[in-house]
C-alpha atoms as a PDB file:
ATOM      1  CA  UNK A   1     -15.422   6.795  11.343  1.00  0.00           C
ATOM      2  CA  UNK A   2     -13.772   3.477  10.805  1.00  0.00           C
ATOM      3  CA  UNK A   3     -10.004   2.868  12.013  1.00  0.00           C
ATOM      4  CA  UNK A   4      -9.174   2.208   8.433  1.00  0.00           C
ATOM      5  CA  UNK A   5     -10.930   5.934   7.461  1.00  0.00           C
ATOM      6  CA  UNK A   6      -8.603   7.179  10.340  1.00  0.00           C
ATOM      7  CA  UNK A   7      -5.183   6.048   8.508  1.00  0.00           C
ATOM      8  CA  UNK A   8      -5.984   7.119   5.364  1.00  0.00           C
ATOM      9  CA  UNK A   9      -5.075  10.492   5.444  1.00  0.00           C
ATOM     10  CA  UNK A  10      -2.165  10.027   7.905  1.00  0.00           C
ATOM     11  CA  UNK A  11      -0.795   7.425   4.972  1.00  0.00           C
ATOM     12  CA  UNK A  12      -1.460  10.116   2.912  1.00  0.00           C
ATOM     13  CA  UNK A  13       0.178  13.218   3.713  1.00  0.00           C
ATOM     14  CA  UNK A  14       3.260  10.402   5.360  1.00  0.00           C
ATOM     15  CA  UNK A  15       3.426  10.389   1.113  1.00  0.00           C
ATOM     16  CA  UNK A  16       3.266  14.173   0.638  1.00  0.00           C
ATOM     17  CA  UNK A  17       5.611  14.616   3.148  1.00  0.00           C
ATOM     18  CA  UNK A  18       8.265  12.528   1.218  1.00  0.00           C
ATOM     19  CA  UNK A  19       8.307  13.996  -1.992  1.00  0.00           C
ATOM     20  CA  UNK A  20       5.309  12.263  -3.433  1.00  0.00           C
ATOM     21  CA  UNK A  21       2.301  13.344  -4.929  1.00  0.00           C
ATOM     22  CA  UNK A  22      -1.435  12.283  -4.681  1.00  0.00           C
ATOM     23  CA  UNK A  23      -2.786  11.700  -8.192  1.00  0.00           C
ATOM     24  CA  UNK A  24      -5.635   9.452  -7.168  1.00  0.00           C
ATOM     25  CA  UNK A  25      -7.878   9.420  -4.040  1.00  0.00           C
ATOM     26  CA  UNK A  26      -8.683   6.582  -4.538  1.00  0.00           C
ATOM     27  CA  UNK A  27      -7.137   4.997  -7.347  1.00  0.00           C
ATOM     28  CA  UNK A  28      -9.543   3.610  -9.694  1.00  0.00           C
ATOM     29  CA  UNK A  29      -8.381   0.436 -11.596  1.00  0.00           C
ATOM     30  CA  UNK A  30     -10.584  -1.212 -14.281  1.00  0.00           C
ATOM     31  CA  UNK A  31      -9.882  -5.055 -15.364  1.00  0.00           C
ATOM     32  CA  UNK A  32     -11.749  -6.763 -17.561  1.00  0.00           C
ATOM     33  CA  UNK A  33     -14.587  -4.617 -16.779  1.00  0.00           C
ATOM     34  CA  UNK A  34     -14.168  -4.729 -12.810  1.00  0.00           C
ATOM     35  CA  UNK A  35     -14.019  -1.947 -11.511  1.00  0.00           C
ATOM     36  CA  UNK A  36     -11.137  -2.251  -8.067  1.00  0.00           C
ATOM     37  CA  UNK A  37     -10.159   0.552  -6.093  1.00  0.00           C
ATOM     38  CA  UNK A  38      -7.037   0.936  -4.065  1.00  0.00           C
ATOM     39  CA  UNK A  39      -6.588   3.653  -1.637  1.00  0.00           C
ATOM     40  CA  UNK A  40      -4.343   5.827  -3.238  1.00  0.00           C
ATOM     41  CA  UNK A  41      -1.919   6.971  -6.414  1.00  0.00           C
ATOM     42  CA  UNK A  42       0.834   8.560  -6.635  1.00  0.00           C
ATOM     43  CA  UNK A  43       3.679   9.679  -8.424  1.00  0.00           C
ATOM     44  CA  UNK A  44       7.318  10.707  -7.631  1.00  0.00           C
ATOM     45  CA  UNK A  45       9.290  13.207 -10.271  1.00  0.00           C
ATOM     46  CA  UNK A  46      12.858  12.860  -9.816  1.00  0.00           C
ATOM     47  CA  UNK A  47      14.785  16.378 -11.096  1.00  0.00           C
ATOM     48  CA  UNK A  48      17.972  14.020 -12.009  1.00  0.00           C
ATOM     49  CA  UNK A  49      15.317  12.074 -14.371  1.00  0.00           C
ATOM     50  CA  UNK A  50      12.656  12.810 -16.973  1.00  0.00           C
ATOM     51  CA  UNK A  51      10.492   9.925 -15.871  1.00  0.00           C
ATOM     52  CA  UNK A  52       8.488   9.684 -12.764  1.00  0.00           C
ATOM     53  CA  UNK A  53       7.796   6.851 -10.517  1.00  0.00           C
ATOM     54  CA  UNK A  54       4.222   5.679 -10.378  1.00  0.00           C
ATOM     55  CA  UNK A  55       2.744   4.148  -7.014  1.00  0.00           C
ATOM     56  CA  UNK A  56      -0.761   2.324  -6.179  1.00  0.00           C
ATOM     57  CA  UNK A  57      -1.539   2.380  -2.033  1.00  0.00           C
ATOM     58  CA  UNK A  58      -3.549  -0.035  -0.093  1.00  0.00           C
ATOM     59  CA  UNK A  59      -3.575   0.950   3.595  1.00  0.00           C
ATOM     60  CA  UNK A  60      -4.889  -1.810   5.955  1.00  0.00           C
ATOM     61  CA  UNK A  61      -5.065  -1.708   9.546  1.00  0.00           C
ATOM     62  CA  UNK A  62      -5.273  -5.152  10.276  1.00  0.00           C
ATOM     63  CA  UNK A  63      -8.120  -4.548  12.910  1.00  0.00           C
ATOM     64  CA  UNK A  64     -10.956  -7.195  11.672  1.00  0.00           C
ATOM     65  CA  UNK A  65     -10.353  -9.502  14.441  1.00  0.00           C
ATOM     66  CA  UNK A  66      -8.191 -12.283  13.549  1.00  0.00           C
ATOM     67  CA  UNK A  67      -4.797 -11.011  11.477  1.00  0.00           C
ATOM     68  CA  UNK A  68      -4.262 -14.066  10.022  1.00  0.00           C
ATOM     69  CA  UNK A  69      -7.634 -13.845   8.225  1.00  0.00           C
ATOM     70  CA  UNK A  70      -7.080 -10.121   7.612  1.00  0.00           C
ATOM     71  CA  UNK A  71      -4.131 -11.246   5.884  1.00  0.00           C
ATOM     72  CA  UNK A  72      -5.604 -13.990   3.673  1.00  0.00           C
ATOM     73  CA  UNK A  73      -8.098 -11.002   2.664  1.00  0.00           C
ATOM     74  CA  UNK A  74      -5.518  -8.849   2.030  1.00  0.00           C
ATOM     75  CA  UNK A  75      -3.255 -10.788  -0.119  1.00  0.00           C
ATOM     76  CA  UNK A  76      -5.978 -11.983  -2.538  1.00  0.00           C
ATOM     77  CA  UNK A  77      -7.177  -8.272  -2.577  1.00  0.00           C
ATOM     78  CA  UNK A  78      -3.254  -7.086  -3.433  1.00  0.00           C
ATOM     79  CA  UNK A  79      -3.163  -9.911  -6.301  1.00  0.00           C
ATOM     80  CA  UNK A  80      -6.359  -8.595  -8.023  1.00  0.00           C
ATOM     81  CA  UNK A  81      -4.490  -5.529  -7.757  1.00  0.00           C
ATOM     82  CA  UNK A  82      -1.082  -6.523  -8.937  1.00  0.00           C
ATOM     83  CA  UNK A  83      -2.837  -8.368 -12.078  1.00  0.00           C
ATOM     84  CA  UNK A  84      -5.231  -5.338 -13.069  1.00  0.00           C
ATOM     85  CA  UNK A  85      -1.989  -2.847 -13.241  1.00  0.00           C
ATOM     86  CA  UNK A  86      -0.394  -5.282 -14.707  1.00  0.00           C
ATOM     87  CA  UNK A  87      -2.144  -4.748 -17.954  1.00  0.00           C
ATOM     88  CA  UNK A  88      -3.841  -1.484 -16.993  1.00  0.00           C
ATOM     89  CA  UNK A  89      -1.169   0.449 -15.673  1.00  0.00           C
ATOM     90  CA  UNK A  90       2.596  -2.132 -15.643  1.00  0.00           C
ATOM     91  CA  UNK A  91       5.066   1.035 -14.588  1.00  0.00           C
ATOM     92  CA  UNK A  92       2.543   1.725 -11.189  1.00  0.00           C
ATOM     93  CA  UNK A  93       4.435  -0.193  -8.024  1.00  0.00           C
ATOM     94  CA  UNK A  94       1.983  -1.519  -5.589  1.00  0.00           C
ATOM     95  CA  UNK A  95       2.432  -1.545  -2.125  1.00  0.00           C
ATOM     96  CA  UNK A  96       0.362  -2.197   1.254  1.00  0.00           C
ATOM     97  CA  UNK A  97       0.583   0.155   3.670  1.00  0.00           C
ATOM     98  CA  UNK A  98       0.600  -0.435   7.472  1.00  0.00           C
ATOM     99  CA  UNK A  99       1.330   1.530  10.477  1.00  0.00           C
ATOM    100  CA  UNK A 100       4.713   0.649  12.359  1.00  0.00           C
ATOM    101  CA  UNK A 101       2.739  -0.614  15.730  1.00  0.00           C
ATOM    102  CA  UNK A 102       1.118  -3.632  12.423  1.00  0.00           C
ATOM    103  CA  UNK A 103       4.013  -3.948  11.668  1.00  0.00           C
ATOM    104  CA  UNK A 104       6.194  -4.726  14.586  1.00  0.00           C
ATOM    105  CA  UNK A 105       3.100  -6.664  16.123  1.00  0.00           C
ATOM    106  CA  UNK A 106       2.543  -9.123  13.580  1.00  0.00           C
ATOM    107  CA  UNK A 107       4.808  -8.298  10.150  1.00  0.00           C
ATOM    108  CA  UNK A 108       7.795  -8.735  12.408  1.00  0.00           C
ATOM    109  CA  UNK A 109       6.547 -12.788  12.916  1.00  0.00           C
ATOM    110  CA  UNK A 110       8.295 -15.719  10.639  1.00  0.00           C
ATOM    111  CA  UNK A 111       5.452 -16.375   9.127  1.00  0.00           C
ATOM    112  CA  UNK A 112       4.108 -13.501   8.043  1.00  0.00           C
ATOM    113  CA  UNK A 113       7.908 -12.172   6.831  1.00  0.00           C
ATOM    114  CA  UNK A 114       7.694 -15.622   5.145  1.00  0.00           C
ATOM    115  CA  UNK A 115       4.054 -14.938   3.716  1.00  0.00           C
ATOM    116  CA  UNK A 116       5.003 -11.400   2.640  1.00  0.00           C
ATOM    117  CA  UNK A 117       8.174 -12.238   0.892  1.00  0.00           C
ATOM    118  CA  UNK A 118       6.095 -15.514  -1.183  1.00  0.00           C
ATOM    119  CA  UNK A 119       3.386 -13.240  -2.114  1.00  0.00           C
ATOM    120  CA  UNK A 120       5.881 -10.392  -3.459  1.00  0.00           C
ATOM    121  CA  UNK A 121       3.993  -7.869  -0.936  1.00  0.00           C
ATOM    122  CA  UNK A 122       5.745  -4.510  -0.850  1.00  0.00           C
ATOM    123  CA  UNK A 123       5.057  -3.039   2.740  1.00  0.00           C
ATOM    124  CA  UNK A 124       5.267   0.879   2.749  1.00  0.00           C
ATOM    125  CA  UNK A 125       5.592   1.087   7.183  1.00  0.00           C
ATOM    126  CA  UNK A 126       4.680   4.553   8.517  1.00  0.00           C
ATOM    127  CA  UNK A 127       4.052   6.135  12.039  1.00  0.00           C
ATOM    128  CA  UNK A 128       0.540   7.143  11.872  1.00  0.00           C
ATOM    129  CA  UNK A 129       1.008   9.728  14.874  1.00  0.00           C
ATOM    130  CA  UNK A 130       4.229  12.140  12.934  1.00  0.00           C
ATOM    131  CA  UNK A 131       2.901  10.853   9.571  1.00  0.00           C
ATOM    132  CA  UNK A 132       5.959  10.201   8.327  1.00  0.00           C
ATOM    133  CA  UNK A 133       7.278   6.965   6.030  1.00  0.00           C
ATOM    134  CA  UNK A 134       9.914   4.966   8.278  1.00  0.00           C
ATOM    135  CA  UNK A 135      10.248   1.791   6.244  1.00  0.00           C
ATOM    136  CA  UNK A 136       9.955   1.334   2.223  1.00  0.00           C
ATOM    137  CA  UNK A 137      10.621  -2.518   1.752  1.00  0.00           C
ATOM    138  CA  UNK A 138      10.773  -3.642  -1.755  1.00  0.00           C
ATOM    139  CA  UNK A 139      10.246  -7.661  -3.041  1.00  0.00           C
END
């Protein structure tokens, strides 16, 4: 089993833990007759509101060698993404998550705040031991 297979379901019940729930495992997204597939969907119901909040989950570990290439990967995977729900699904958030030991060793760095913050990359952080959401950060 890969690392990435490992933080799936941590990322997972992190979300169930908070309120949300799993809709799609994985999430499939259709554009233009591609077929993409991020990790997971979810939704949110809020009791003081009717309408829900929508979510779409890439999890990424960041363990492919370099993370600078990881990252170049990533981002052109999260913009195929963002574009599909765009027209497929505009209401779903996206987000990429990463465990807090990613994030503090390389999402803490200039350039990849700087990267993150061009790119409009919303990082969901979480500690993949207690499987619990520390950090929602929003572009």
């Amino acid at each position: 089993m890969s690392r990435r297979d490992d933080l799936h379901l941590p990322v997972r019940r992190a979300l169930e833990k908070d309120g949300w729930l799993i809709t799609d495992d994985p999430l499939d997204i259709t554009f233009k007759g591609i077929r993409l597939k991020a990790d997971l969907g979810a939704e949110k119901r809020f009791a003081a509101e009717k309408a829900g909040r929508k979510i779409a989950v890439e999890v990424k570990d960041f363990d492919g060698g370099s993370p600078i290439v990881e990252l170049q990967k990533t981002v052109g995977q999260l913009q195929m993404y963002q574009i599909a729900l765009s027209e497929e699904d505009p209401a779903r958030e996206l987000f990429l998550a990463i465990s807090e030991t990613i994030y503090n060793r390389y999402f803490a760095s200039e350039a990849f705040i700087t990267l993150v913050e061009y790119n409009k990359i919303q990082l969901l952080v979480f500690d993949d031991l207690q499987e619990v959401i520390l950090l929602w950060l929003i572009q």
